[in-house]
PDB file of N, CA and C in Angstrom:
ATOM      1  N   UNK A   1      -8.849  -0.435  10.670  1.00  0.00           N
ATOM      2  CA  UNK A   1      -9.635  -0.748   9.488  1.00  0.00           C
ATOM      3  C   UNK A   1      -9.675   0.479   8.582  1.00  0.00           C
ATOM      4  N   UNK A   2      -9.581   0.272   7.125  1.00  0.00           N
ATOM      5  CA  UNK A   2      -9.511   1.260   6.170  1.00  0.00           C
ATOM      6  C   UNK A   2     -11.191   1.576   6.177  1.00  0.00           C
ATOM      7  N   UNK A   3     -11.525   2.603   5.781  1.00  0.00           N
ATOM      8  CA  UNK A   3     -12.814   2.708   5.831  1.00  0.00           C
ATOM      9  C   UNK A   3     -12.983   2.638   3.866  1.00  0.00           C
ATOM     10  N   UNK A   4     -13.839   2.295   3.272  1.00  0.00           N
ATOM     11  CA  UNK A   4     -14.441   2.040   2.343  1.00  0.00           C
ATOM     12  C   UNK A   4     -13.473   3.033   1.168  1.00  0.00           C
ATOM     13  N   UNK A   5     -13.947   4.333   1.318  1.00  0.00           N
ATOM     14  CA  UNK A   5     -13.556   4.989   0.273  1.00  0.00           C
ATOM     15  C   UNK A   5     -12.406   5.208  -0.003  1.00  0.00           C
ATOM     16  N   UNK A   6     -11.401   4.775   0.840  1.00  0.00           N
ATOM     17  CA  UNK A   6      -9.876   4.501   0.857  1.00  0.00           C
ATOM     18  C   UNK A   6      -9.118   3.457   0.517  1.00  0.00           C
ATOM     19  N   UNK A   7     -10.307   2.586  -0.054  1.00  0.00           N
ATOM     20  CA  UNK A   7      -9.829   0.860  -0.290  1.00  0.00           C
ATOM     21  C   UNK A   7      -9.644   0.724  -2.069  1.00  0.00           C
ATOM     22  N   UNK A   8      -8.941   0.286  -2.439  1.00  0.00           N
ATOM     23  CA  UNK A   8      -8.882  -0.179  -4.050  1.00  0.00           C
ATOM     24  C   UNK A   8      -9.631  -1.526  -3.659  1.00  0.00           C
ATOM     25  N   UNK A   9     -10.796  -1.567  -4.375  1.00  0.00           N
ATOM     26  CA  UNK A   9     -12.023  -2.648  -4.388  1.00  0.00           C
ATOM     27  C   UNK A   9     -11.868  -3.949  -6.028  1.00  0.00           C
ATOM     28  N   UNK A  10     -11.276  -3.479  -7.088  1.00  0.00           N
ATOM     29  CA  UNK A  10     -11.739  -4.122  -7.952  1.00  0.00           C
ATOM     30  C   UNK A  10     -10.404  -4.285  -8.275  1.00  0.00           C
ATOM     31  N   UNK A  11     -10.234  -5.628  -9.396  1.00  0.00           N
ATOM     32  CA  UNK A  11      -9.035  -5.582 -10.124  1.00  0.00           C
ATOM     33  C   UNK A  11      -8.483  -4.764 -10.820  1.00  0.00           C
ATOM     34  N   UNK A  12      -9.340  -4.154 -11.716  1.00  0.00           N
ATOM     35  CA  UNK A  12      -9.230  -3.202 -12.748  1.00  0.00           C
ATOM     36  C   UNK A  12      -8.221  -1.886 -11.710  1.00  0.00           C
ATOM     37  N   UNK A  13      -8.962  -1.669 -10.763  1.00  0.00           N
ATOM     38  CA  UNK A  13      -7.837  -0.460 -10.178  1.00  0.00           C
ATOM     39  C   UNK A  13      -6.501  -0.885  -9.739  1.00  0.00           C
ATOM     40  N   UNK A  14      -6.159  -2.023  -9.548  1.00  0.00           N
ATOM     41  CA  UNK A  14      -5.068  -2.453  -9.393  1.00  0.00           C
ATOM     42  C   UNK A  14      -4.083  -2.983 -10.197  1.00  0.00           C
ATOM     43  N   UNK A  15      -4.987  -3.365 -11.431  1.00  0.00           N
ATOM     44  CA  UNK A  15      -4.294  -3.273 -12.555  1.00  0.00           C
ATOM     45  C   UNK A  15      -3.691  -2.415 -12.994  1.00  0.00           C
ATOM     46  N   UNK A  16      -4.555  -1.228 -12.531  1.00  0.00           N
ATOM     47  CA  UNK A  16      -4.404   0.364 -13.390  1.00  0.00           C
ATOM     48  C   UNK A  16      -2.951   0.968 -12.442  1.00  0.00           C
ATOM     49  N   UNK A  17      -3.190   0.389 -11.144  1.00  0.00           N
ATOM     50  CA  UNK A  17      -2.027   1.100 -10.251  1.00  0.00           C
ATOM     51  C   UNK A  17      -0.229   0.559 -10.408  1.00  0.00           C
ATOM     52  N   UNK A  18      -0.254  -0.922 -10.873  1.00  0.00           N
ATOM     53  CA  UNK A  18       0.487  -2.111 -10.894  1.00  0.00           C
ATOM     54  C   UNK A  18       1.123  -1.852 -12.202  1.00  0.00           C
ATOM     55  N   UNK A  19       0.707  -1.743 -13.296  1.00  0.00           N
ATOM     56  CA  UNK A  19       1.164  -1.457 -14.654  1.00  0.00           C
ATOM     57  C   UNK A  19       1.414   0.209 -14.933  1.00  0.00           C
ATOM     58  N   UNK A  20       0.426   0.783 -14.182  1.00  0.00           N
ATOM     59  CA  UNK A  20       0.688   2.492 -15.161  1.00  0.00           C
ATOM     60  C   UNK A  20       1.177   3.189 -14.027  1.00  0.00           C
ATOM     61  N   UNK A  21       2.350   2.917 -13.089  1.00  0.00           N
ATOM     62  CA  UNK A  21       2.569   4.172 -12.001  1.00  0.00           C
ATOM     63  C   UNK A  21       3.746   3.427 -11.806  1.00  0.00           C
ATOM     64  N   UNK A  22       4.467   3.990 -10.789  1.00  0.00           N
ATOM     65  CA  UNK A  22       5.426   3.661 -10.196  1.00  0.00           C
ATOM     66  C   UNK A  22       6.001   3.161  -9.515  1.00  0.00           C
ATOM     67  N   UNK A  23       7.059   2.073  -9.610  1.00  0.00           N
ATOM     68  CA  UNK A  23       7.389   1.106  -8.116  1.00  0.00           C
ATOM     69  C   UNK A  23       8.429   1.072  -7.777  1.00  0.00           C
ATOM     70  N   UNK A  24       9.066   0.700  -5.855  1.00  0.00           N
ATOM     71  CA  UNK A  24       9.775   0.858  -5.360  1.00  0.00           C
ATOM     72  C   UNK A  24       9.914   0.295  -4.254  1.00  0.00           C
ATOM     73  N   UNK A  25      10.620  -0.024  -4.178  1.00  0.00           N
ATOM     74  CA  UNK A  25      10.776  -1.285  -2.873  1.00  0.00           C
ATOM     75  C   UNK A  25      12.000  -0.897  -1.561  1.00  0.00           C
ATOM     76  N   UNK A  26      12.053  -1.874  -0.837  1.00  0.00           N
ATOM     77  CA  UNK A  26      12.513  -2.059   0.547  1.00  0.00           C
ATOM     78  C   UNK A  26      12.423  -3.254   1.020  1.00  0.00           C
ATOM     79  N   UNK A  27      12.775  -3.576   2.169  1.00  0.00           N
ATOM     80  CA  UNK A  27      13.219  -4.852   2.194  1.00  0.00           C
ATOM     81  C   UNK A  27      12.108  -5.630   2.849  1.00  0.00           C
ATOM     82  N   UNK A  28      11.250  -5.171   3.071  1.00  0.00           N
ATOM     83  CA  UNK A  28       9.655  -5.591   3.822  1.00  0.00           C
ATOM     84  C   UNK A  28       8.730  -5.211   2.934  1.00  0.00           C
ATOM     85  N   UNK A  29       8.670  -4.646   1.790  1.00  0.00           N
ATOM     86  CA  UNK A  29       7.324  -4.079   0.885  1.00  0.00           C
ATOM     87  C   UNK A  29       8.062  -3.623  -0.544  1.00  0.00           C
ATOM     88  N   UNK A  30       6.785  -4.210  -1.381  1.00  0.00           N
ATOM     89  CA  UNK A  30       6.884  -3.047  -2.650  1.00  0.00           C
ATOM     90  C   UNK A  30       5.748  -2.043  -3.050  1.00  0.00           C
ATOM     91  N   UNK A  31       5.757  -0.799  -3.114  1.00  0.00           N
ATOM     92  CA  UNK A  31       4.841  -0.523  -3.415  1.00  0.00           C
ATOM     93  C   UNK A  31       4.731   0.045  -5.058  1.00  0.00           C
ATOM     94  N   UNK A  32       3.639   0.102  -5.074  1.00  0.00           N
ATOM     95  CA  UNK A  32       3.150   0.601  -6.554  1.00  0.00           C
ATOM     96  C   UNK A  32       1.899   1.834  -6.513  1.00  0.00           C
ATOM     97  N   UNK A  33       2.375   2.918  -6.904  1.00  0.00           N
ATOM     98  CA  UNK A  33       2.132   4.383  -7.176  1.00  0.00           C
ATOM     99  C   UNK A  33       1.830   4.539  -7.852  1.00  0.00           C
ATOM    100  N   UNK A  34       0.176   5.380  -8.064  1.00  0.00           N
ATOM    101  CA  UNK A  34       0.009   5.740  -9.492  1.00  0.00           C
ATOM    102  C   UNK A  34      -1.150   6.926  -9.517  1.00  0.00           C
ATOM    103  N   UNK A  35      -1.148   8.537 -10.111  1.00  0.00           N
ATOM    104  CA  UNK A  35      -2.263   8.864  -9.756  1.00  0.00           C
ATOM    105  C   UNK A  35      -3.516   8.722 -10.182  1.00  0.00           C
ATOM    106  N   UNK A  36      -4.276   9.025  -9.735  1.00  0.00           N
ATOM    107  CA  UNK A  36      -6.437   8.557 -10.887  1.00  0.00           C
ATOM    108  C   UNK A  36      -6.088   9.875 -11.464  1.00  0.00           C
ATOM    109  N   UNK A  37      -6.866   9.130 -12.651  1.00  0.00           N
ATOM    110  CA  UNK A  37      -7.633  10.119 -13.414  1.00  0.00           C
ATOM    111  C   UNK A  37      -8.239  10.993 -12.982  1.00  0.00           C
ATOM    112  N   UNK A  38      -8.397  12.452 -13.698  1.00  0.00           N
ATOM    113  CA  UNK A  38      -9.414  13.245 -13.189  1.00  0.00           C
ATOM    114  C   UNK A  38     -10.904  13.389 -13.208  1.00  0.00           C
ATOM    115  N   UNK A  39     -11.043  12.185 -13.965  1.00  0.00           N
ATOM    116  CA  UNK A  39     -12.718  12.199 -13.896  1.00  0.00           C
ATOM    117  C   UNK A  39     -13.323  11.239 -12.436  1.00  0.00           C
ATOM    118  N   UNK A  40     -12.090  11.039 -12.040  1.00  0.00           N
ATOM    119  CA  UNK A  40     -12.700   9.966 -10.457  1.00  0.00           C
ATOM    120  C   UNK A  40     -12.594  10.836  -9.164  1.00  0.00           C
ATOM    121  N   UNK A  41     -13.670  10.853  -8.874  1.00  0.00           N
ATOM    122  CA  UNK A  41     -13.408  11.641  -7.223  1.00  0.00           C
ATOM    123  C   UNK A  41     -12.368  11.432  -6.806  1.00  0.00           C
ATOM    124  N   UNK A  42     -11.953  12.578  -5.820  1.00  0.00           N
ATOM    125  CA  UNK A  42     -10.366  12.328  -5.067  1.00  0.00           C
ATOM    126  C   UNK A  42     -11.236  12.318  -3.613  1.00  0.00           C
ATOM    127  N   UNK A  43     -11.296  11.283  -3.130  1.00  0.00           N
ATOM    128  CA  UNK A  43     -12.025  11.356  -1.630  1.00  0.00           C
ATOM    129  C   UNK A  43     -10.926  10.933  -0.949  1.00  0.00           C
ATOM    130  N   UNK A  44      -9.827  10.788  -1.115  1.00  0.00           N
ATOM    131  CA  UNK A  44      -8.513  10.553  -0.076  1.00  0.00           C
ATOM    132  C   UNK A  44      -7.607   9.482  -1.208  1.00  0.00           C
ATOM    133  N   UNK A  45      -6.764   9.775  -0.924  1.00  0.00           N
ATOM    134  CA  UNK A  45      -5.964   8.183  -0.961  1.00  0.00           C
ATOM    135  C   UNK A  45      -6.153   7.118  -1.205  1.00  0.00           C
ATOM    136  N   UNK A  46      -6.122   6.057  -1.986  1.00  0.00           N
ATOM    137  CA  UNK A  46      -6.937   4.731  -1.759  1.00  0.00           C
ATOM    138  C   UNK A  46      -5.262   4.024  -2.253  1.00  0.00           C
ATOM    139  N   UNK A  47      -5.891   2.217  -1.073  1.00  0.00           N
ATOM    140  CA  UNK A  47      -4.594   1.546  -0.890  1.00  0.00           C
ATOM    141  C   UNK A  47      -5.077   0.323  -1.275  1.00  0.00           C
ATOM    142  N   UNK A  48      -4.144  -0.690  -1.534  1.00  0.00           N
ATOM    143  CA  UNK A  48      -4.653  -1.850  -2.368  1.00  0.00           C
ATOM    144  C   UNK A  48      -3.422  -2.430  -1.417  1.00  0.00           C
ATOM    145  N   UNK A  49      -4.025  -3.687  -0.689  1.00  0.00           N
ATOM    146  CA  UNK A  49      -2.681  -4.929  -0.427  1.00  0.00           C
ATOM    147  C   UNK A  49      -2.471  -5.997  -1.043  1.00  0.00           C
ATOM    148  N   UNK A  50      -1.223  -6.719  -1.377  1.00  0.00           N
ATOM    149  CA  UNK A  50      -1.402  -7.467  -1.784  1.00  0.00           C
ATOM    150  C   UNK A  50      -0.462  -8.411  -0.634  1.00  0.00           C
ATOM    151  N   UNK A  51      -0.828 -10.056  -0.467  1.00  0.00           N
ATOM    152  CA  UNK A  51      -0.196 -10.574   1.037  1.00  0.00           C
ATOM    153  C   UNK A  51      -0.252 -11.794   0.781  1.00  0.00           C
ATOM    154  N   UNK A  52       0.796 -12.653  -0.211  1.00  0.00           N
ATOM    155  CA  UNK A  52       0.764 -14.004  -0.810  1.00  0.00           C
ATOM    156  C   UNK A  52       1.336 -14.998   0.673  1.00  0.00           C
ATOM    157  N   UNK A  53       0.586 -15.688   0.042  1.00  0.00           N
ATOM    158  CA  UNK A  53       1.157 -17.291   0.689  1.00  0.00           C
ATOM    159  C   UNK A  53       2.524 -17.220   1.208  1.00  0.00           C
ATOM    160  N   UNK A  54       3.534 -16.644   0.394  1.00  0.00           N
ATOM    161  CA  UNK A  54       4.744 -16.132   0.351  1.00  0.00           C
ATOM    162  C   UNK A  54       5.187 -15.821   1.390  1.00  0.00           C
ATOM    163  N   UNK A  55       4.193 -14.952   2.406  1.00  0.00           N
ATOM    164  CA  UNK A  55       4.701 -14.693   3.140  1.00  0.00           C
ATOM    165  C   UNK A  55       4.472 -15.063   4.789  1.00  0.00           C
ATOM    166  N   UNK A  56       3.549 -15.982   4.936  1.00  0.00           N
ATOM    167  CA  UNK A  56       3.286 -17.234   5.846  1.00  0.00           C
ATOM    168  C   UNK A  56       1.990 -18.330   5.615  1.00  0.00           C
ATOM    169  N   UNK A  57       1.138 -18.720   6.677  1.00  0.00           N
ATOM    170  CA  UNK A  57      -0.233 -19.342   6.388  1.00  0.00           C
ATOM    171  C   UNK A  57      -0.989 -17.888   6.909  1.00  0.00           C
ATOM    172  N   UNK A  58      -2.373 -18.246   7.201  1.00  0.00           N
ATOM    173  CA  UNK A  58      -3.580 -17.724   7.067  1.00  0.00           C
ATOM    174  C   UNK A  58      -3.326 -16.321   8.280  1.00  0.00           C
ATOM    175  N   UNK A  59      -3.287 -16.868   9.537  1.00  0.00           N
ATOM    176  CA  UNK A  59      -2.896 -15.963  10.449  1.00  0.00           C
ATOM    177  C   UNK A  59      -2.103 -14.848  10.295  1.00  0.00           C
ATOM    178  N   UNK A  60      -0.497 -15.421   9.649  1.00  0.00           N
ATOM    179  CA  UNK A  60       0.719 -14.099   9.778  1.00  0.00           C
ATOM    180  C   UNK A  60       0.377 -13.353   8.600  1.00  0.00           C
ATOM    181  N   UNK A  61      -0.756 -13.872   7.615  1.00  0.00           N
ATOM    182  CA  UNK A  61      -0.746 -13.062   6.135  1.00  0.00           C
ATOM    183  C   UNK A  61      -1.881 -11.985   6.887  1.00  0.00           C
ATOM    184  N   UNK A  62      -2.749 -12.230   7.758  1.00  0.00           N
ATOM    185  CA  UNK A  62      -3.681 -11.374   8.235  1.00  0.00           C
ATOM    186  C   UNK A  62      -3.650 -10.411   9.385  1.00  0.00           C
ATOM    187  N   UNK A  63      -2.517 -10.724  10.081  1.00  0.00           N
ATOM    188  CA  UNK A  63      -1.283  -9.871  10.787  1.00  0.00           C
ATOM    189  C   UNK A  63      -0.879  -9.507  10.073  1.00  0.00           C
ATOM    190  N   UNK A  64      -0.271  -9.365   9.543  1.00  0.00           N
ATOM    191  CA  UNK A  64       0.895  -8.175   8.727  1.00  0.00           C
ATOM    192  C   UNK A  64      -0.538  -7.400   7.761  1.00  0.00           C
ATOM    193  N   UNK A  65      -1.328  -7.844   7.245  1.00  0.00           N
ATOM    194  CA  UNK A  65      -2.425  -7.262   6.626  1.00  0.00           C
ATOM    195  C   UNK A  65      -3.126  -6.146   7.661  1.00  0.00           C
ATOM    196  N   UNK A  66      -3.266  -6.407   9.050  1.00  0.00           N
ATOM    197  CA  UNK A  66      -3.963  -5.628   9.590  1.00  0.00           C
ATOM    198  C   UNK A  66      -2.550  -4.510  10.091  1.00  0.00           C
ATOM    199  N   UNK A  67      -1.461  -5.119  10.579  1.00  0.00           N
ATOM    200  CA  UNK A  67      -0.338  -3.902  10.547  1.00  0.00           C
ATOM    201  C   UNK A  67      -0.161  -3.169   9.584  1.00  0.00           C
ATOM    202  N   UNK A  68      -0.172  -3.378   8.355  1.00  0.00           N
ATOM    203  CA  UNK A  68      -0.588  -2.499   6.604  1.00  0.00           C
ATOM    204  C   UNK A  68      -1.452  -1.856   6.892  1.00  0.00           C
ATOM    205  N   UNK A  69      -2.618  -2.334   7.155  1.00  0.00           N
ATOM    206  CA  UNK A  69      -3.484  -1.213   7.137  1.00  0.00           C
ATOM    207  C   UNK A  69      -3.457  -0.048   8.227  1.00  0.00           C
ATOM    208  N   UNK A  70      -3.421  -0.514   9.310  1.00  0.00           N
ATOM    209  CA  UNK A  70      -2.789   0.330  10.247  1.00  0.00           C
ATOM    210  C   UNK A  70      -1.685   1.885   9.758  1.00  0.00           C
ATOM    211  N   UNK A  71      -0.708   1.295   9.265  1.00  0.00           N
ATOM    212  CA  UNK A  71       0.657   2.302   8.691  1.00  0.00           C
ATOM    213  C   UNK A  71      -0.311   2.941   7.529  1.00  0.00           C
ATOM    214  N   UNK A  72      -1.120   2.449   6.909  1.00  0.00           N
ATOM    215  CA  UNK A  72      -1.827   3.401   5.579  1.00  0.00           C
ATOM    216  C   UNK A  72      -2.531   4.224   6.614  1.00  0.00           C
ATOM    217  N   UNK A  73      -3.292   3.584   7.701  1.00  0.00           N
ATOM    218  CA  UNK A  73      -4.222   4.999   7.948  1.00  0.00           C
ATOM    219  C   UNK A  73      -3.437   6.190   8.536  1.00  0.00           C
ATOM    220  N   UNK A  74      -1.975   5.797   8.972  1.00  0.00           N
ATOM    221  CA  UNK A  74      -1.568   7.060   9.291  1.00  0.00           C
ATOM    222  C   UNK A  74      -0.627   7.775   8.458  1.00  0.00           C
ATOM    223  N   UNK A  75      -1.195   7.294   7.237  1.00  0.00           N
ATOM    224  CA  UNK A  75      -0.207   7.882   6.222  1.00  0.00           C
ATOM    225  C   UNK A  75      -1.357   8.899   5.411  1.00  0.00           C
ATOM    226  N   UNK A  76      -2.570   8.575   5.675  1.00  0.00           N
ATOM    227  CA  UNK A  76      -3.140   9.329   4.735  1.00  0.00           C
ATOM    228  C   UNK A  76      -3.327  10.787   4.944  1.00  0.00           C
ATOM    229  N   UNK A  77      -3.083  11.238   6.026  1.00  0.00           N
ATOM    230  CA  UNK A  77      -2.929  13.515   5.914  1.00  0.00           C
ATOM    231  C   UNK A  77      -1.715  13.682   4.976  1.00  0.00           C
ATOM    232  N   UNK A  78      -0.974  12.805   4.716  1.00  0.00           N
ATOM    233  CA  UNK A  78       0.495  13.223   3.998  1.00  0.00           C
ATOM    234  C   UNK A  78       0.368  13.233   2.475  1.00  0.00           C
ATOM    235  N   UNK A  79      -0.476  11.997   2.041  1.00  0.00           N
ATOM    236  CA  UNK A  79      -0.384  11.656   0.757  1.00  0.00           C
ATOM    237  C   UNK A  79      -1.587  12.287   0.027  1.00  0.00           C
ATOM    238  N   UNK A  80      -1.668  13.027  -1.512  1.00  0.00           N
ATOM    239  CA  UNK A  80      -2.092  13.571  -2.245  1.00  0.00           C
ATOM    240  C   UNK A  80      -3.430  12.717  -2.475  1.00  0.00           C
ATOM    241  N   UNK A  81      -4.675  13.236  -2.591  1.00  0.00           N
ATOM    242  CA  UNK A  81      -6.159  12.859  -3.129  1.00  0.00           C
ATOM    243  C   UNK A  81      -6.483  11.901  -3.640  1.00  0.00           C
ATOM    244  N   UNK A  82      -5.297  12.223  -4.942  1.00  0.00           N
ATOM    245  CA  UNK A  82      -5.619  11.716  -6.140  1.00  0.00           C
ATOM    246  C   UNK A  82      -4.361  10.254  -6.536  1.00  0.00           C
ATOM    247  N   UNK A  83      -4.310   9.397  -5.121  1.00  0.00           N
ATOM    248  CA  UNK A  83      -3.081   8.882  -5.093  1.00  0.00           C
ATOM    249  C   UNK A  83      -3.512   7.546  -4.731  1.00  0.00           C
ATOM    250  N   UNK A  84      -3.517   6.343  -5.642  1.00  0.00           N
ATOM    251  CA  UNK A  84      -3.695   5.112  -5.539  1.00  0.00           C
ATOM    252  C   UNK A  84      -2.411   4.394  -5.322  1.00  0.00           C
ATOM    253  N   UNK A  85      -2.307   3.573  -4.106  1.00  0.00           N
ATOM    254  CA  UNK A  85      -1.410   2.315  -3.856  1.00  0.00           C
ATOM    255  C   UNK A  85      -1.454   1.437  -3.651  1.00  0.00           C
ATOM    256  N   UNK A  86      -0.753   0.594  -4.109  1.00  0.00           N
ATOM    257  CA  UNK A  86      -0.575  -1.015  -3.665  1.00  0.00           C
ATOM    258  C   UNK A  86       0.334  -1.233  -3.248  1.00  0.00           C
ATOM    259  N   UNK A  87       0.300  -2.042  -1.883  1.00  0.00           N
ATOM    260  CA  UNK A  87       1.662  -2.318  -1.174  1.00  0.00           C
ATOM    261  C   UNK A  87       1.599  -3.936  -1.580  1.00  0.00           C
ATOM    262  N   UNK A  88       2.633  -4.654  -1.940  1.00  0.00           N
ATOM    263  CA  UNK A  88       2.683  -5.621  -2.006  1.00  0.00           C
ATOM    264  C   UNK A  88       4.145  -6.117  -0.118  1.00  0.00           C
ATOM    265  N   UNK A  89       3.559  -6.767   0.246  1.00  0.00           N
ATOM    266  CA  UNK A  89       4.186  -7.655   1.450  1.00  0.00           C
ATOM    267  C   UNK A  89       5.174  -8.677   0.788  1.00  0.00           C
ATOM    268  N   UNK A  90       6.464  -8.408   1.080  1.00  0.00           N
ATOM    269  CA  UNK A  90       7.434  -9.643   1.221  1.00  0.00           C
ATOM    270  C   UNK A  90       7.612 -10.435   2.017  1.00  0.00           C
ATOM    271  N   UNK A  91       8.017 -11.844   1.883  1.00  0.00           N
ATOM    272  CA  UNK A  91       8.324 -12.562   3.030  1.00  0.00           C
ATOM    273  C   UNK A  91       8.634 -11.923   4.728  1.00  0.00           C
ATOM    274  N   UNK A  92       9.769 -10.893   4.299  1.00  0.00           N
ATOM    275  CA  UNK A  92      10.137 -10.398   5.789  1.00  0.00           C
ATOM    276  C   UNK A  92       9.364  -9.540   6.523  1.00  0.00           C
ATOM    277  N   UNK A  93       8.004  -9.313   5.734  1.00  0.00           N
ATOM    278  CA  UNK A  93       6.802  -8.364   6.166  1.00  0.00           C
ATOM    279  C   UNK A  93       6.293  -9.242   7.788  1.00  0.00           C
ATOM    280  N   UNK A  94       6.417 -10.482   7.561  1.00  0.00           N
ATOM    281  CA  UNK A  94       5.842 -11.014   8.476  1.00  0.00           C
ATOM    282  C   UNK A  94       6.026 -10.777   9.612  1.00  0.00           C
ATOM    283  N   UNK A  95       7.339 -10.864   9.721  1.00  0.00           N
ATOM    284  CA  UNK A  95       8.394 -10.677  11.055  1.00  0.00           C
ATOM    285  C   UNK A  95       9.090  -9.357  12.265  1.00  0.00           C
ATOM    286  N   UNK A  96       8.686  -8.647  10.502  1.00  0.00           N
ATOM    287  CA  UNK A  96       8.934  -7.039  10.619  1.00  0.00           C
ATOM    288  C   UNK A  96       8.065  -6.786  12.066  1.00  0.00           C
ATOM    289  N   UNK A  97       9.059  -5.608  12.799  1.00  0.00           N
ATOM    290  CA  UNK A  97       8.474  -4.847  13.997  1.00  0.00           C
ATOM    291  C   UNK A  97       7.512  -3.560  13.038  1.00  0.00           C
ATOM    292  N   UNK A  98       6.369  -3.065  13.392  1.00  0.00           N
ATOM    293  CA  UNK A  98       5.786  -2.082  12.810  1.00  0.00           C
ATOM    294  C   UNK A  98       6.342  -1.227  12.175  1.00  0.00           C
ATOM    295  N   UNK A  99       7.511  -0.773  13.569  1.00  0.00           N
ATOM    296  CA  UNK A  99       8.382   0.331  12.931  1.00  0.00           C
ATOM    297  C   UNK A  99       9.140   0.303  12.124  1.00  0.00           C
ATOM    298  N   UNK A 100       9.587  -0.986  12.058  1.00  0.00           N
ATOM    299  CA  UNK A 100      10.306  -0.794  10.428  1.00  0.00           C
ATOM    300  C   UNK A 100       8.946  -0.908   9.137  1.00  0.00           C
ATOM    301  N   UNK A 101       8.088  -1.815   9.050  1.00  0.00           N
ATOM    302  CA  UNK A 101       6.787  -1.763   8.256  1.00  0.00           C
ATOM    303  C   UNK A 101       6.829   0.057   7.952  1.00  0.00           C
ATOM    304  N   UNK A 102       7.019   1.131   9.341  1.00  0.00           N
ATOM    305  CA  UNK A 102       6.067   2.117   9.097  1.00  0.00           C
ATOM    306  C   UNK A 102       7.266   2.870   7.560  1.00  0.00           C
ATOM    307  N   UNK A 103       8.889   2.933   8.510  1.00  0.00           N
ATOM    308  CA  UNK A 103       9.949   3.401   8.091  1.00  0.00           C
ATOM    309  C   UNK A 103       9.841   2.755   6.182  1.00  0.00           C
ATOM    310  N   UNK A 104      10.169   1.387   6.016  1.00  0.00           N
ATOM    311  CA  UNK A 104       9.977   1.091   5.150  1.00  0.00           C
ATOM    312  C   UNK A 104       9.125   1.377   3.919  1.00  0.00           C
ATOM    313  N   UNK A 105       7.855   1.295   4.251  1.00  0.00           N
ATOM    314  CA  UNK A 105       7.135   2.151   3.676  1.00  0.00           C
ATOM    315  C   UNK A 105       7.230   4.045   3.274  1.00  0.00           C
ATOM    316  N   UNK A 106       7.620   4.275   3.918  1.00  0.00           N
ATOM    317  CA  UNK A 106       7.977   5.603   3.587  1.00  0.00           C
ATOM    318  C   UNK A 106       8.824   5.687   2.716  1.00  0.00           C
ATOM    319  N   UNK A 107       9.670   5.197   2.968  1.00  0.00           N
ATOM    320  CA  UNK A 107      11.635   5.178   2.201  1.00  0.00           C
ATOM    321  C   UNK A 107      10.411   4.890   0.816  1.00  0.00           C
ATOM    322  N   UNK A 108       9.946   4.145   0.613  1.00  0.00           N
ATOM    323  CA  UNK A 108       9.624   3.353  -0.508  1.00  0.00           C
ATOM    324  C   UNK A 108       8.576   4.252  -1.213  1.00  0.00           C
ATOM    325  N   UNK A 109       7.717   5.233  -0.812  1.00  0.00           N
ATOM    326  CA  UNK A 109       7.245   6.046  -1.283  1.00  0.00           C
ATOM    327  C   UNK A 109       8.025   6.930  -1.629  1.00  0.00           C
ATOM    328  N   UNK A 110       9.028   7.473  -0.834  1.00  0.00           N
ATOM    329  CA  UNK A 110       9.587   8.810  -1.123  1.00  0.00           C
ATOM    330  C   UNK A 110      10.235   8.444  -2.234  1.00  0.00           C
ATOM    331  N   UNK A 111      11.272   6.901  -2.384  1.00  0.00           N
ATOM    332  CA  UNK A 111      11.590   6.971  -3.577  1.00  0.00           C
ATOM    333  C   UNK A 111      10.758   6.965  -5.003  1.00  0.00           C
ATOM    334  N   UNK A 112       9.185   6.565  -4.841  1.00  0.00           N
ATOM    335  CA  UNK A 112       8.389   6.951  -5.837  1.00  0.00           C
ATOM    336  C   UNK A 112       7.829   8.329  -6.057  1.00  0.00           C
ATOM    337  N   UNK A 113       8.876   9.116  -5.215  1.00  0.00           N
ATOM    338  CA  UNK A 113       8.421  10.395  -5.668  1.00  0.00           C
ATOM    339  C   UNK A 113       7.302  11.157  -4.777  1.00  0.00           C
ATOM    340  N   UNK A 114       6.730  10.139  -4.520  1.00  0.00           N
ATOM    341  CA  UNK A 114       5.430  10.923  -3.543  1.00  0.00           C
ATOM    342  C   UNK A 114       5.668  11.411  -2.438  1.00  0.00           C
ATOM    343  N   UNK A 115       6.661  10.675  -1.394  1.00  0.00           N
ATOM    344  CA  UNK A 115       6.438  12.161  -0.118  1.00  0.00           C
ATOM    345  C   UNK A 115       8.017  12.523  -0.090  1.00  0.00           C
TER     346      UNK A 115
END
């Protein structure tokens, strides 16, 4: 479980992350990169999922949601303060072994520049 201050809570921040930052994909995720402003606390990292229909019913969207969150919490000593993401889940998120979820995700940051 993400703990609170690490969570993108409202639309507006995901708007802000989705339109004004950077995206990059892999074959299990896209993510979208973007840093806050400096007038917003940097209390860590904060991650936004996104986990459509797309990619099964109720169960496998909340599996692969809790494996996401999982791979964010051990991503956060790496990634910068001031660093908002949204991972969006593809179909093959579902199926995915972690380790590619974890691999994937990375590739997909590094190509946004961040690690």
């Amino acid at each position: 479980m993400l703990p609170a201050h690490l969570k993108l809570t409202s639309p507006t921040q995901f708007r802000r992350t989705i339109k004004g930052g950077q995206r990059a994909g892999s074959r299990t995720l896209v993510v979208h990169v973007n840093d806050t402003p400096a007038e917003v606390a940097a209390t860590g990292p904060r991650f936004g999922l996104v986990v459509s229909k797309a990619v099964g019913n109720a169960v496998v969207r909340h599996r692969t949601a809790r494996r996401l969150r999982h791979v964010c919490m051990s991503l956060v000593p790496e990634l910068p303060a001031t660093l908002d993401v949204v991972i969006r889940a593809l179909p093959k998120a579902a199926d995915a072994p972690s380790e590619l979820l974890v691999r994937d995700l990375r590739r997909a940051l590094h190509k946004a520049g961040v690690l």
